[in-house]
PDB file of N, CA and C in Angstrom:
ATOM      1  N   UNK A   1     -26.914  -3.366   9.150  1.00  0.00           N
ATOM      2  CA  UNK A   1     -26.023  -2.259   8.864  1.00  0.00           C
ATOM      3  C   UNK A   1     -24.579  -2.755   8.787  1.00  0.00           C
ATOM      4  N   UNK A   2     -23.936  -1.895   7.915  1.00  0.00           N
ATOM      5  CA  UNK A   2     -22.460  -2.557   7.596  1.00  0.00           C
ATOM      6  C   UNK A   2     -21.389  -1.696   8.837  1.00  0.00           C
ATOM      7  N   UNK A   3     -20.624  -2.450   9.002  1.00  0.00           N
ATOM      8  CA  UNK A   3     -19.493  -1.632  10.366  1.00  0.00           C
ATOM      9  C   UNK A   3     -17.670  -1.967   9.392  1.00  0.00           C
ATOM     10  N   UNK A   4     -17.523  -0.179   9.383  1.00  0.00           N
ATOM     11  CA  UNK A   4     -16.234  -0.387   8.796  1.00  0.00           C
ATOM     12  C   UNK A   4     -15.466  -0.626  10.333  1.00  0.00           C
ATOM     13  N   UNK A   5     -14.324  -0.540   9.717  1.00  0.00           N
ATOM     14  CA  UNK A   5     -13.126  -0.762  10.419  1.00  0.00           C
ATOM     15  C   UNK A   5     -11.988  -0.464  10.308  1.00  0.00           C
ATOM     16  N   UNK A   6     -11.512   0.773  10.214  1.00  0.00           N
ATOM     17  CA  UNK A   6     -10.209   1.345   9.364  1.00  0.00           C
ATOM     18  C   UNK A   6      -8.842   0.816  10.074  1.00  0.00           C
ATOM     19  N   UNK A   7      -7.942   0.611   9.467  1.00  0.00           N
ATOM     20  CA  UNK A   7      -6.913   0.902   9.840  1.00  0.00           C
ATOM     21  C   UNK A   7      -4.916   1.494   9.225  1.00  0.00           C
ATOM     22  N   UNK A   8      -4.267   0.812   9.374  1.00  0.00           N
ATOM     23  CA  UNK A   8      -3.041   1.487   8.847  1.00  0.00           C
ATOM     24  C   UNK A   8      -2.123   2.428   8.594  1.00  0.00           C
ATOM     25  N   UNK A   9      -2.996   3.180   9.525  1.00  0.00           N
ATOM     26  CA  UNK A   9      -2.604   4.696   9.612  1.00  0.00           C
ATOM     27  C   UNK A   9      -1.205   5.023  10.696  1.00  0.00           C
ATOM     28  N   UNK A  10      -0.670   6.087  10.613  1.00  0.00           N
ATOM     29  CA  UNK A  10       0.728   6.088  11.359  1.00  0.00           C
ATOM     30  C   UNK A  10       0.862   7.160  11.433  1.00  0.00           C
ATOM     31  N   UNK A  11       2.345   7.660  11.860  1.00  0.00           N
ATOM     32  CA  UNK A  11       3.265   8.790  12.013  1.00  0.00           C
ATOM     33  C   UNK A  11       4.012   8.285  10.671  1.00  0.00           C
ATOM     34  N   UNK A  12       4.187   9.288   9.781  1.00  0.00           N
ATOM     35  CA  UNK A  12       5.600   8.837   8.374  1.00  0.00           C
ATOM     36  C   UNK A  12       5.563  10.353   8.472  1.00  0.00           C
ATOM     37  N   UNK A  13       7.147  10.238   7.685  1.00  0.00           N
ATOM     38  CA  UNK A  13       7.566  11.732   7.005  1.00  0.00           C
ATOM     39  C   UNK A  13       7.078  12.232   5.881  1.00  0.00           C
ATOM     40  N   UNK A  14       7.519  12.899   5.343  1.00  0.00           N
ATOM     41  CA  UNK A  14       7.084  13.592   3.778  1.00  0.00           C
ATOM     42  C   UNK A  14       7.581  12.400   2.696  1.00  0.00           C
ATOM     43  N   UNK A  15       7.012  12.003   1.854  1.00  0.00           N
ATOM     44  CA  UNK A  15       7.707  11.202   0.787  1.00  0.00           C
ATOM     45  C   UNK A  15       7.041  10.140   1.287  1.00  0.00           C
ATOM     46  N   UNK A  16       7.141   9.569   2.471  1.00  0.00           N
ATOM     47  CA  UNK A  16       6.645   7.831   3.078  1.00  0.00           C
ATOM     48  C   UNK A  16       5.395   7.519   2.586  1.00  0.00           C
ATOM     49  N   UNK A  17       5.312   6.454   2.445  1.00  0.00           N
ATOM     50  CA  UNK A  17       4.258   5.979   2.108  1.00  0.00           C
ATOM     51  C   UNK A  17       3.416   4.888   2.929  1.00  0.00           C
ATOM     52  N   UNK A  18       1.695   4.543   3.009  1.00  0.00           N
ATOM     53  CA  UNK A  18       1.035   4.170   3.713  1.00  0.00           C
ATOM     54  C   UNK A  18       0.182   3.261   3.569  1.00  0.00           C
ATOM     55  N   UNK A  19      -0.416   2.048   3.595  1.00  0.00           N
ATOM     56  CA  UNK A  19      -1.367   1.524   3.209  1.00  0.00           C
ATOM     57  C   UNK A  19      -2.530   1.284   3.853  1.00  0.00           C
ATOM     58  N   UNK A  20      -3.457   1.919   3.989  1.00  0.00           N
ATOM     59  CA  UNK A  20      -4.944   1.925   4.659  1.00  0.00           C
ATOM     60  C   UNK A  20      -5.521   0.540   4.233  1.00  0.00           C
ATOM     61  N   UNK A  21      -6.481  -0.099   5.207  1.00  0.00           N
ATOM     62  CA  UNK A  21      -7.449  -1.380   4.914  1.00  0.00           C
ATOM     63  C   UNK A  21      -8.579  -0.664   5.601  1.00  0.00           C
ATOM     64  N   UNK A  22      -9.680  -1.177   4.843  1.00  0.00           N
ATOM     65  CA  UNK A  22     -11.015  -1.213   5.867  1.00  0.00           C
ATOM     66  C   UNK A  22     -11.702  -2.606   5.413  1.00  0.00           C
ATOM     67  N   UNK A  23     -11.958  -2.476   6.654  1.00  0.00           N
ATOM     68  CA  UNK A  23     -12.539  -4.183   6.474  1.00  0.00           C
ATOM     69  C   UNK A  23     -14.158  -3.902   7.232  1.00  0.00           C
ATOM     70  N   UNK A  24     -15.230  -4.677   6.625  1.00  0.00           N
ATOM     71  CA  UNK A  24     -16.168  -4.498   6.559  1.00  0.00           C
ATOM     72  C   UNK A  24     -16.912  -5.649   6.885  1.00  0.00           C
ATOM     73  N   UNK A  25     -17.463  -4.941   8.515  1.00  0.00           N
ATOM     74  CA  UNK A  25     -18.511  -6.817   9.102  1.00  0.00           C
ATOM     75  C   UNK A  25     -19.979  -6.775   8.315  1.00  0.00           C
ATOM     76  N   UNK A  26     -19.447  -7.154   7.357  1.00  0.00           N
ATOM     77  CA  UNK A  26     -20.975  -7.552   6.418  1.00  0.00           C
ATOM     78  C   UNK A  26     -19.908  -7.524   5.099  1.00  0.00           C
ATOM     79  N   UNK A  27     -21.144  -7.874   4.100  1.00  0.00           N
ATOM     80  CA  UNK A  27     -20.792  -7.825   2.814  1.00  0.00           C
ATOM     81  C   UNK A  27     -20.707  -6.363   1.943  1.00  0.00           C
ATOM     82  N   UNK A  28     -19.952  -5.856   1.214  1.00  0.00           N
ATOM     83  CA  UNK A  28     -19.719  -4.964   0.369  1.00  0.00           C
ATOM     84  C   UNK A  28     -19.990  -5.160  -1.351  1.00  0.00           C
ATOM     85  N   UNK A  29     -20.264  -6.278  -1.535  1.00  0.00           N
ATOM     86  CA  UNK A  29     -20.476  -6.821  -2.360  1.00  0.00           C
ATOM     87  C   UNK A  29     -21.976  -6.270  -3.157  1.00  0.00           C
ATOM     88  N   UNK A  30     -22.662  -5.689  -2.589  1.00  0.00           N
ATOM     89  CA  UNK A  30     -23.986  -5.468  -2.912  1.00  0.00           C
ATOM     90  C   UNK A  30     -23.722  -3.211  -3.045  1.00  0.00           C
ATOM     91  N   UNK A  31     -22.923  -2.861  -2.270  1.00  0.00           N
ATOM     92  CA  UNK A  31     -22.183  -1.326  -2.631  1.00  0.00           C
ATOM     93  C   UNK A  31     -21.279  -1.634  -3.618  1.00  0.00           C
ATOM     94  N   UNK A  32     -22.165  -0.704  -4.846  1.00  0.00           N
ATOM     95  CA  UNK A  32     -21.681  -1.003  -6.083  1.00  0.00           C
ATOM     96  C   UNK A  32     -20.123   0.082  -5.908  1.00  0.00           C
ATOM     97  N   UNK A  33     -20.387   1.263  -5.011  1.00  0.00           N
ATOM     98  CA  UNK A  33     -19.240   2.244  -5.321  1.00  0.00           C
ATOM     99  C   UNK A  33     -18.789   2.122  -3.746  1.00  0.00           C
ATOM    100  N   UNK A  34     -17.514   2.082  -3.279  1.00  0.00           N
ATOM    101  CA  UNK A  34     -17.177   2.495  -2.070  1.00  0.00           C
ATOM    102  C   UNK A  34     -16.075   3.508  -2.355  1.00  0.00           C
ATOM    103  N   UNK A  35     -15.848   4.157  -0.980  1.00  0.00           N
ATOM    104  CA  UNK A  35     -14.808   5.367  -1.314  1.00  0.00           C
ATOM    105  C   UNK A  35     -13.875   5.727   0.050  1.00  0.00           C
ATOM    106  N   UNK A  36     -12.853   6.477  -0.224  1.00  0.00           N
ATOM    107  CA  UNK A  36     -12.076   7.119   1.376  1.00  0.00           C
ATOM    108  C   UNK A  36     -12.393   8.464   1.375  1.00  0.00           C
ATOM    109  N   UNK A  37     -12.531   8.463   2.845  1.00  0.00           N
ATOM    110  CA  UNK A  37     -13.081  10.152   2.657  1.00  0.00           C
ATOM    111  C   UNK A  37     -11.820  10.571   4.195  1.00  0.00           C
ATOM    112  N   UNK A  38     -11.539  11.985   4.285  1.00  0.00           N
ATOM    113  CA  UNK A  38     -10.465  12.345   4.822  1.00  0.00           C
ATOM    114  C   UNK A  38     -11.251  13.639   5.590  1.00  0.00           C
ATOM    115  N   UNK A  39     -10.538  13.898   7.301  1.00  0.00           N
ATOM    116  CA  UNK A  39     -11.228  15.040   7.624  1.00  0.00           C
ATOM    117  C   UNK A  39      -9.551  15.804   8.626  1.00  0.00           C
ATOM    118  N   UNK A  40      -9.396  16.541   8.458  1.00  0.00           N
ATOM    119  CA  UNK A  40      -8.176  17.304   9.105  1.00  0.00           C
ATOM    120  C   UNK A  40      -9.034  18.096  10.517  1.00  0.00           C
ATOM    121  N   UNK A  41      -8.134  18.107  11.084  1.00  0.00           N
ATOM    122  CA  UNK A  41      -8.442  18.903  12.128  1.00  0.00           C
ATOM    123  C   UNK A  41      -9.475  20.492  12.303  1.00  0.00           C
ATOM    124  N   UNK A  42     -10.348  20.805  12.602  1.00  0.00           N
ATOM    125  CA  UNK A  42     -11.446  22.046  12.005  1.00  0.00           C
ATOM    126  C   UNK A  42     -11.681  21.754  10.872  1.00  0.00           C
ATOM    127  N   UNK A  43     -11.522  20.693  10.206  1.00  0.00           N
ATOM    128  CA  UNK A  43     -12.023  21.332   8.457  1.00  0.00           C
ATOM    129  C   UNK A  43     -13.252  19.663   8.394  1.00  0.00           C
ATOM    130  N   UNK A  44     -13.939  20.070   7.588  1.00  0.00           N
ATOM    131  CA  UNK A  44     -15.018  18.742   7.184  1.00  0.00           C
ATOM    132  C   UNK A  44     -14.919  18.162   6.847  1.00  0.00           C
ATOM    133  N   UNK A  45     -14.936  16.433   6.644  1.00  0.00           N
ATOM    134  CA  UNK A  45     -14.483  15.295   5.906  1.00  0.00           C
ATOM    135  C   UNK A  45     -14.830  15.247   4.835  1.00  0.00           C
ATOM    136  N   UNK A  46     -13.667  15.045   3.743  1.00  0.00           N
ATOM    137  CA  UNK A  46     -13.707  15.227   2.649  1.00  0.00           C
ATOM    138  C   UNK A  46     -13.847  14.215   1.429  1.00  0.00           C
ATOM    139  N   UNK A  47     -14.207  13.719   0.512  1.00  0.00           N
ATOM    140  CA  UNK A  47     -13.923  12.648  -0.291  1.00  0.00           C
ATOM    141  C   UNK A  47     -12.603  12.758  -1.380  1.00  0.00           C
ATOM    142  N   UNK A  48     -12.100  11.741  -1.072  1.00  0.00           N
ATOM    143  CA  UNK A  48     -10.792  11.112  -1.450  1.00  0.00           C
ATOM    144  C   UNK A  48     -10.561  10.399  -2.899  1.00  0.00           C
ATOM    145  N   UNK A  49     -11.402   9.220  -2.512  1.00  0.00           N
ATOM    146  CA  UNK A  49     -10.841   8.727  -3.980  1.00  0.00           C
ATOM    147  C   UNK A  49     -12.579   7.111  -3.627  1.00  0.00           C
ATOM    148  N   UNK A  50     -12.474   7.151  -5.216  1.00  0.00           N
ATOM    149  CA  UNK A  50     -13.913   6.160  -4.832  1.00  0.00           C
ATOM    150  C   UNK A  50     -13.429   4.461  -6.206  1.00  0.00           C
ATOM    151  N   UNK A  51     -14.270   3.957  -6.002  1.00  0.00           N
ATOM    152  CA  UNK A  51     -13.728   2.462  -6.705  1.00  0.00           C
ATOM    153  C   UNK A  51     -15.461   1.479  -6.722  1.00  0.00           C
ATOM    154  N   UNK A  52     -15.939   1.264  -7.736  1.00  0.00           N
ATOM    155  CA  UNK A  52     -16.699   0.447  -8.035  1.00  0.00           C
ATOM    156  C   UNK A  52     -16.643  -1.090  -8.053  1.00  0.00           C
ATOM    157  N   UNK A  53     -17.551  -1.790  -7.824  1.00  0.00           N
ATOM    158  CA  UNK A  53     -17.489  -3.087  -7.906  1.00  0.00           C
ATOM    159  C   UNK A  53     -16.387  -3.948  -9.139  1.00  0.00           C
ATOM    160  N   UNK A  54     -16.396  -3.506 -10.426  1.00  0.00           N
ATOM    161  CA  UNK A  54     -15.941  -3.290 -11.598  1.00  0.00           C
ATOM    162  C   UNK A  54     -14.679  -2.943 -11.239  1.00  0.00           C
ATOM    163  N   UNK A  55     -13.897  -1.857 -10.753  1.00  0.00           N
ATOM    164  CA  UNK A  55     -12.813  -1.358 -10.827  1.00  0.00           C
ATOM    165  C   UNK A  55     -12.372  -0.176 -10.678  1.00  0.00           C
ATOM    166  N   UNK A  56     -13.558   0.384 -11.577  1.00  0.00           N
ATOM    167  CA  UNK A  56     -13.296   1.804 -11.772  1.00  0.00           C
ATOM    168  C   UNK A  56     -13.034   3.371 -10.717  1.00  0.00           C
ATOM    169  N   UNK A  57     -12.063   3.747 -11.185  1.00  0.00           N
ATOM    170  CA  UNK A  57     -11.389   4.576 -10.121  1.00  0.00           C
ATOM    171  C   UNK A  57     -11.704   6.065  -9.945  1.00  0.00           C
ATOM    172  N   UNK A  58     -11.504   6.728  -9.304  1.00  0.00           N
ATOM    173  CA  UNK A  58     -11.420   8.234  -9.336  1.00  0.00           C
ATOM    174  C   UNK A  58     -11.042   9.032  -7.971  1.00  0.00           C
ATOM    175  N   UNK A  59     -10.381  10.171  -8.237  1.00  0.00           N
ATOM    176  CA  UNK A  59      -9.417  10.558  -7.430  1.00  0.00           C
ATOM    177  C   UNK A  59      -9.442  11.830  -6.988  1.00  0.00           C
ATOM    178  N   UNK A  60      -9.980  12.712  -6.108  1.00  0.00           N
ATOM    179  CA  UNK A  60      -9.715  14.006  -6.229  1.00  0.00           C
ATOM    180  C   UNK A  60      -8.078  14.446  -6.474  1.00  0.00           C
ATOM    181  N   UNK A  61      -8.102  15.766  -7.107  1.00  0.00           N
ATOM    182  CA  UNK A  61      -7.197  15.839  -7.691  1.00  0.00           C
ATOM    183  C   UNK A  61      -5.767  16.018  -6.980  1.00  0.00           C
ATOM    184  N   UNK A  62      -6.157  16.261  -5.825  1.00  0.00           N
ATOM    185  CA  UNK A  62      -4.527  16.656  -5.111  1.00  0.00           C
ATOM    186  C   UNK A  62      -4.173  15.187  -4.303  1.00  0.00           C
ATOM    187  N   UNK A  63      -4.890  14.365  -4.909  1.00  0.00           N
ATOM    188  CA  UNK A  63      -4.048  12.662  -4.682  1.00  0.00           C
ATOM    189  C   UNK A  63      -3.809  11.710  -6.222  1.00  0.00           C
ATOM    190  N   UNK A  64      -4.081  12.178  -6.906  1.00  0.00           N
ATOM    191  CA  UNK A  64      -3.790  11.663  -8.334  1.00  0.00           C
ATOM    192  C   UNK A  64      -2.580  11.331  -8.264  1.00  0.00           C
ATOM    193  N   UNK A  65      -1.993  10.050  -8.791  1.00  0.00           N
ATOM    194  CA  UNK A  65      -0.397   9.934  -8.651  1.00  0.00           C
ATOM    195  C   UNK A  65       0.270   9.126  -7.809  1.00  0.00           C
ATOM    196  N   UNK A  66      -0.573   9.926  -6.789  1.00  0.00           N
ATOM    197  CA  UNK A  66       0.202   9.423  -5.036  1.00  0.00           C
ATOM    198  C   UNK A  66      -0.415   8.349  -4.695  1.00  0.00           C
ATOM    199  N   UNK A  67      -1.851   8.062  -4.726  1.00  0.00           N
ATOM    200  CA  UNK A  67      -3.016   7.465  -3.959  1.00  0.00           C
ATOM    201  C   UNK A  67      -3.734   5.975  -4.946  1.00  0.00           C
ATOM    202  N   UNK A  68      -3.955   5.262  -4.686  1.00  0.00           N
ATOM    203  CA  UNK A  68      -4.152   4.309  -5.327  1.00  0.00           C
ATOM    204  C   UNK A  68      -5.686   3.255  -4.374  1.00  0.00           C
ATOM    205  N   UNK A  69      -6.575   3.344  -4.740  1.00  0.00           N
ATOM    206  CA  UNK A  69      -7.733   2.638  -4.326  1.00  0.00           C
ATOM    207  C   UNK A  69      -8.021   0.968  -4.954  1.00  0.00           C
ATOM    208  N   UNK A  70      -8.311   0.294  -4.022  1.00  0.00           N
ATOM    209  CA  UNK A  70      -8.576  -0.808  -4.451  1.00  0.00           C
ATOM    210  C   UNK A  70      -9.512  -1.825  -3.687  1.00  0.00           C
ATOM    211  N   UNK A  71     -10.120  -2.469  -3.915  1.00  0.00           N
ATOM    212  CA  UNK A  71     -11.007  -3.846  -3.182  1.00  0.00           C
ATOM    213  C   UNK A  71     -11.393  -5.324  -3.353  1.00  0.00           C
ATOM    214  N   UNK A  72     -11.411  -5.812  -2.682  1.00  0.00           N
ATOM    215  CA  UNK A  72     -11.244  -7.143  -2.493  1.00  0.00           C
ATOM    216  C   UNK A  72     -12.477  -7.524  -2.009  1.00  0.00           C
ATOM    217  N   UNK A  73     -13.845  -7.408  -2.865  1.00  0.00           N
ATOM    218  CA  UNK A  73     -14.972  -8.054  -2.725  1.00  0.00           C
ATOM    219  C   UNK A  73     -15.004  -9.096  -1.394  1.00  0.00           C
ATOM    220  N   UNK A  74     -14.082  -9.966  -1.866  1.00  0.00           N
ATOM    221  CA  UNK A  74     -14.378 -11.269  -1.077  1.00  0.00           C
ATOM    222  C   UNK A  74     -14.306 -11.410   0.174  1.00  0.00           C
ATOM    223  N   UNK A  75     -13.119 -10.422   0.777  1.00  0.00           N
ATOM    224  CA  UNK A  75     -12.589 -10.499   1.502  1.00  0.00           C
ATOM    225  C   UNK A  75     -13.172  -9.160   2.674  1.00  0.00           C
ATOM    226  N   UNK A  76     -14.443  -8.017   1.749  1.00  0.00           N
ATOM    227  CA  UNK A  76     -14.965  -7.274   1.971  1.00  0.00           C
ATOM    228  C   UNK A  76     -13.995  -6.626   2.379  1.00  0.00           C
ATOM    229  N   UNK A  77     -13.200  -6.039   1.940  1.00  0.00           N
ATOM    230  CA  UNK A  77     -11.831  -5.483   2.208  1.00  0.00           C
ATOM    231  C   UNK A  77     -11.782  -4.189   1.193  1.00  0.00           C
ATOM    232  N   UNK A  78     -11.305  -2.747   1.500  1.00  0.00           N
ATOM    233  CA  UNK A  78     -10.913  -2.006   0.688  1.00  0.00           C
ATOM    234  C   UNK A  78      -9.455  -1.655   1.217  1.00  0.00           C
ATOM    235  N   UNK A  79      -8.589  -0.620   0.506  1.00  0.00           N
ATOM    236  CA  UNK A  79      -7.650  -0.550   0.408  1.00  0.00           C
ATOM    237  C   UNK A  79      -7.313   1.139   0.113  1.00  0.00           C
ATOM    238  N   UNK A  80      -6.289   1.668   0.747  1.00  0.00           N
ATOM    239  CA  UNK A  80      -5.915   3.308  -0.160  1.00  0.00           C
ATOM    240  C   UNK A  80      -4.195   2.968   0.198  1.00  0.00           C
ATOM    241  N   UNK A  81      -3.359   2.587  -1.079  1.00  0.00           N
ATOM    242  CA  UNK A  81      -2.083   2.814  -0.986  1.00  0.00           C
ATOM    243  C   UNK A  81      -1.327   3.721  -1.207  1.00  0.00           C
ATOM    244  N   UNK A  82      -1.250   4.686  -0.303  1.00  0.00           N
ATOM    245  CA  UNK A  82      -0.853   6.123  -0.240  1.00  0.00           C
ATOM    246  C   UNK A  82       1.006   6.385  -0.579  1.00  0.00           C
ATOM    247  N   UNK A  83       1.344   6.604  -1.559  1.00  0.00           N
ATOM    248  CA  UNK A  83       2.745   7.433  -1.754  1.00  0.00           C
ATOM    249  C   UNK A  83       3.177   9.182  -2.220  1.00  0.00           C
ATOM    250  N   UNK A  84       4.485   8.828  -1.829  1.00  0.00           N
ATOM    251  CA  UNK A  84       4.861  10.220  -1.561  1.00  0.00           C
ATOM    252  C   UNK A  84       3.632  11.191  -0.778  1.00  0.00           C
ATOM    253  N   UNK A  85       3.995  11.023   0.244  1.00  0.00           N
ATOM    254  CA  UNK A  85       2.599  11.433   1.605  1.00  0.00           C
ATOM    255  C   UNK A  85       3.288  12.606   1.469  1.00  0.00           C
ATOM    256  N   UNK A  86       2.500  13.551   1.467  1.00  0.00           N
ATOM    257  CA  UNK A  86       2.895  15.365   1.966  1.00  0.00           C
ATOM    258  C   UNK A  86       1.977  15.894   3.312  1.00  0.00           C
ATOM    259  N   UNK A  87       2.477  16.738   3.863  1.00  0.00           N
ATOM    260  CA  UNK A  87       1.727  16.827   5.415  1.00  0.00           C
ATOM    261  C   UNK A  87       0.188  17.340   5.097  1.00  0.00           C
ATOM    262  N   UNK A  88       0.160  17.756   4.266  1.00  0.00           N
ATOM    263  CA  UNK A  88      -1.327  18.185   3.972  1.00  0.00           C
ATOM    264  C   UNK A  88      -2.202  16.810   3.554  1.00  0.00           C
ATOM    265  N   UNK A  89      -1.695  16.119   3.734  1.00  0.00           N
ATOM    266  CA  UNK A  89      -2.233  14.613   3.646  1.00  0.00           C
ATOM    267  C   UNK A  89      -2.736  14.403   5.089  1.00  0.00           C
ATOM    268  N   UNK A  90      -2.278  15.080   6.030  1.00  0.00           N
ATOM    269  CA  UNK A  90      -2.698  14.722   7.343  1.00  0.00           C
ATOM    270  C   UNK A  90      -4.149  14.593   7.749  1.00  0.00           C
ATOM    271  N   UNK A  91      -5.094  13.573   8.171  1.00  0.00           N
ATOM    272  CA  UNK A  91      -6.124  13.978   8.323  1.00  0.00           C
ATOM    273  C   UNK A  91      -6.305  12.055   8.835  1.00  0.00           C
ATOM    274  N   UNK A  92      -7.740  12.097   9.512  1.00  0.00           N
ATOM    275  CA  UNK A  92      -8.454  11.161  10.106  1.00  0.00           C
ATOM    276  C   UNK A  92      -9.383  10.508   8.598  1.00  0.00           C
ATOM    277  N   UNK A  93      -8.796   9.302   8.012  1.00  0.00           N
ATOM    278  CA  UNK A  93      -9.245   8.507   6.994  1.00  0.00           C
ATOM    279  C   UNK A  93     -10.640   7.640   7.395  1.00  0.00           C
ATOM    280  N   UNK A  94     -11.770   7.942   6.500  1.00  0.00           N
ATOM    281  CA  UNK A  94     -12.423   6.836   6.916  1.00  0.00           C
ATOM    282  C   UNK A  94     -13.327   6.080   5.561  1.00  0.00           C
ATOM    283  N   UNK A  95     -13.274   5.188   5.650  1.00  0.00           N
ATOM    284  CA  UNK A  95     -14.146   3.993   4.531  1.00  0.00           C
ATOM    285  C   UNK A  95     -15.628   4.538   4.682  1.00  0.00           C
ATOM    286  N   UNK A  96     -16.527   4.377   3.346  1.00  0.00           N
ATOM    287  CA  UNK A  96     -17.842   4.484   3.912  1.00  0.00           C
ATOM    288  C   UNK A  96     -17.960   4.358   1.708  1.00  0.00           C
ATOM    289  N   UNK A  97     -19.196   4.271   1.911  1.00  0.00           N
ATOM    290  CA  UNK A  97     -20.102   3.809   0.885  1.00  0.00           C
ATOM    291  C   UNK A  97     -19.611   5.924  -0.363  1.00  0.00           C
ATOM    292  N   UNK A  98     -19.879   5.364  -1.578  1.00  0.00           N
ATOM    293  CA  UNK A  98     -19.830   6.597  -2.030  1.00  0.00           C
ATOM    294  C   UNK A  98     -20.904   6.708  -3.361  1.00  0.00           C
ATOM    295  N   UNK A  99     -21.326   7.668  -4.013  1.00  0.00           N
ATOM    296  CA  UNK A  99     -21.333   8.867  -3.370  1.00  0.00           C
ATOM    297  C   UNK A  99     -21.532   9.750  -2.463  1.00  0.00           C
ATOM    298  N   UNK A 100     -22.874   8.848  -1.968  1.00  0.00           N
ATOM    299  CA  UNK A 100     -23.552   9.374  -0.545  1.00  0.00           C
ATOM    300  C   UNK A 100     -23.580   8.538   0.226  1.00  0.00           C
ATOM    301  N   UNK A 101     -22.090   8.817   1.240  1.00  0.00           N
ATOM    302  CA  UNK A 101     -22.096   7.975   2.412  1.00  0.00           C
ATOM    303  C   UNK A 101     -22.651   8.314   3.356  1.00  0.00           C
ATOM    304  N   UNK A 102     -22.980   7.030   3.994  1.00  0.00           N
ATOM    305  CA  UNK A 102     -24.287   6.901   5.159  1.00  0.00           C
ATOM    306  C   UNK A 102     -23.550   7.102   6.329  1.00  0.00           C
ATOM    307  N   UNK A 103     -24.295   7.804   7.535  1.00  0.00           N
ATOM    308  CA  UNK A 103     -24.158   8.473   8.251  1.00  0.00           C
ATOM    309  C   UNK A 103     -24.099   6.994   9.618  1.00  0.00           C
ATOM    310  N   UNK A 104     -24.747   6.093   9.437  1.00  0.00           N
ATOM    311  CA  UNK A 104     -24.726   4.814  10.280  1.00  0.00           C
ATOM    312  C   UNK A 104     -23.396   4.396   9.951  1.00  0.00           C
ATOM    313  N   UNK A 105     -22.590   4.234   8.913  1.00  0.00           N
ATOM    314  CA  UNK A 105     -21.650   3.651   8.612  1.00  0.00           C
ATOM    315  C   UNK A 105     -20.078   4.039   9.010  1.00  0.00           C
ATOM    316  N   UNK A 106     -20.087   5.116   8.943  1.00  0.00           N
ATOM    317  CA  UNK A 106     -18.763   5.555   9.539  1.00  0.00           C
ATOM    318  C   UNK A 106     -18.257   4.829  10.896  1.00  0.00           C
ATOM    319  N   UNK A 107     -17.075   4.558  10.524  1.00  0.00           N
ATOM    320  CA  UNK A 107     -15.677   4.061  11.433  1.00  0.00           C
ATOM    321  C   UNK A 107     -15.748   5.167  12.674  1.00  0.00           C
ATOM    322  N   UNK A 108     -14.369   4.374  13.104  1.00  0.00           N
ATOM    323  CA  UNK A 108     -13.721   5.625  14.033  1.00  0.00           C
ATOM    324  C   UNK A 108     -12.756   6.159  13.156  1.00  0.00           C
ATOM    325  N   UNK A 109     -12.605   5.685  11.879  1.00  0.00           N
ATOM    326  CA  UNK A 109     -11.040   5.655  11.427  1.00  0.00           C
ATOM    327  C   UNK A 109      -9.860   5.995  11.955  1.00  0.00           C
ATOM    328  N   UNK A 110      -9.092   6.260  10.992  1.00  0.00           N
ATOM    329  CA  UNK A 110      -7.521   5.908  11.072  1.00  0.00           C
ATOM    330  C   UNK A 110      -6.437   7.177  10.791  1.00  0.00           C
ATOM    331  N   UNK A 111      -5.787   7.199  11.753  1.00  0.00           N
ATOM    332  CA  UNK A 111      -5.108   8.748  12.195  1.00  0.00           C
ATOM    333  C   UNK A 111      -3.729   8.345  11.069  1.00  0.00           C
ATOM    334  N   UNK A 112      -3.463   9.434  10.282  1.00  0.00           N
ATOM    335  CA  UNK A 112      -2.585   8.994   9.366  1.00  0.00           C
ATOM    336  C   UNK A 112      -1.586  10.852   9.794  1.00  0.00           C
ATOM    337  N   UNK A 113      -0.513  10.718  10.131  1.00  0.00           N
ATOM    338  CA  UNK A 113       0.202  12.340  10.332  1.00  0.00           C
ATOM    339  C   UNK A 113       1.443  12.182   9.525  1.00  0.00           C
ATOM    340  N   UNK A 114       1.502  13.373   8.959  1.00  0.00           N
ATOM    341  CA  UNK A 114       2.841  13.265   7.921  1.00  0.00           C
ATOM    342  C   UNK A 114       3.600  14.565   8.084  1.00  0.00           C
ATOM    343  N   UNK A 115       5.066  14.390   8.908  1.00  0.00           N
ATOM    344  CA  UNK A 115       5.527  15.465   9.527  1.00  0.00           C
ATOM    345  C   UNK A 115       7.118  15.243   9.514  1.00  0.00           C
ATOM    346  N   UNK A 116       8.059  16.066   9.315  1.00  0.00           N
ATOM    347  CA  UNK A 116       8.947  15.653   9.888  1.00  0.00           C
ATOM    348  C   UNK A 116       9.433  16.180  11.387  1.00  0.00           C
TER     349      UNK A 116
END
């Protein structure tokens, strides 16, 4: 079984920007799609933005712009470079396989708050 590992998450204001890593004890290389998925306080974790072996991107729509996904096969490394953060961005980030992420796989992830 693969074990993420989130991190990068902070306290920033409105506008700041963030860069998430998850790093992954095993290979990712064989998950053709990985993705960030986001859960706020009472509400259900949500999917974020996803990235294929290949490249290919996609974004739910209220991070288009801001949010930027990326991975580093080698390094079994993914990435979410978050700008212009708005507080509704606030939420507990976590790495996991996409479309249907596995329930073994989840992090503790990474507390990201955007407040002034």
């Amino acid at each position: 079984q693969v074990q993420f590992v989130e991190s990068g998450g902070g306290l920033v204001q409105p506008g700041g920007s963030l860069r998430l890593s998850c790093a992954a004890s095993g290979s990712i290389s064989s998950i053709y799609r990985m993705g960030w998925y986001r859960r706020a306080p009472g509400k259900q974790r949500d999917w974020v933005a996803s990235i294929t072996i290949g490249g290919s991107t996609n974004y739910v729509d209220s991070v288009k712009g801001r949010f930027t996904i990326s991975r580093d096969n080698a390094k079994n490394t993914v990435y979410l470079q978050m700008n212009s953060l708005k507080p509704e961005d606030t939420a507990v980030y976590y790495c996991n396989k996409a479309p249907l992420p596995s329930d073994d796989y989840w992090g503790q992830g990474t507390q990201v708050t955007v407040s002034s």
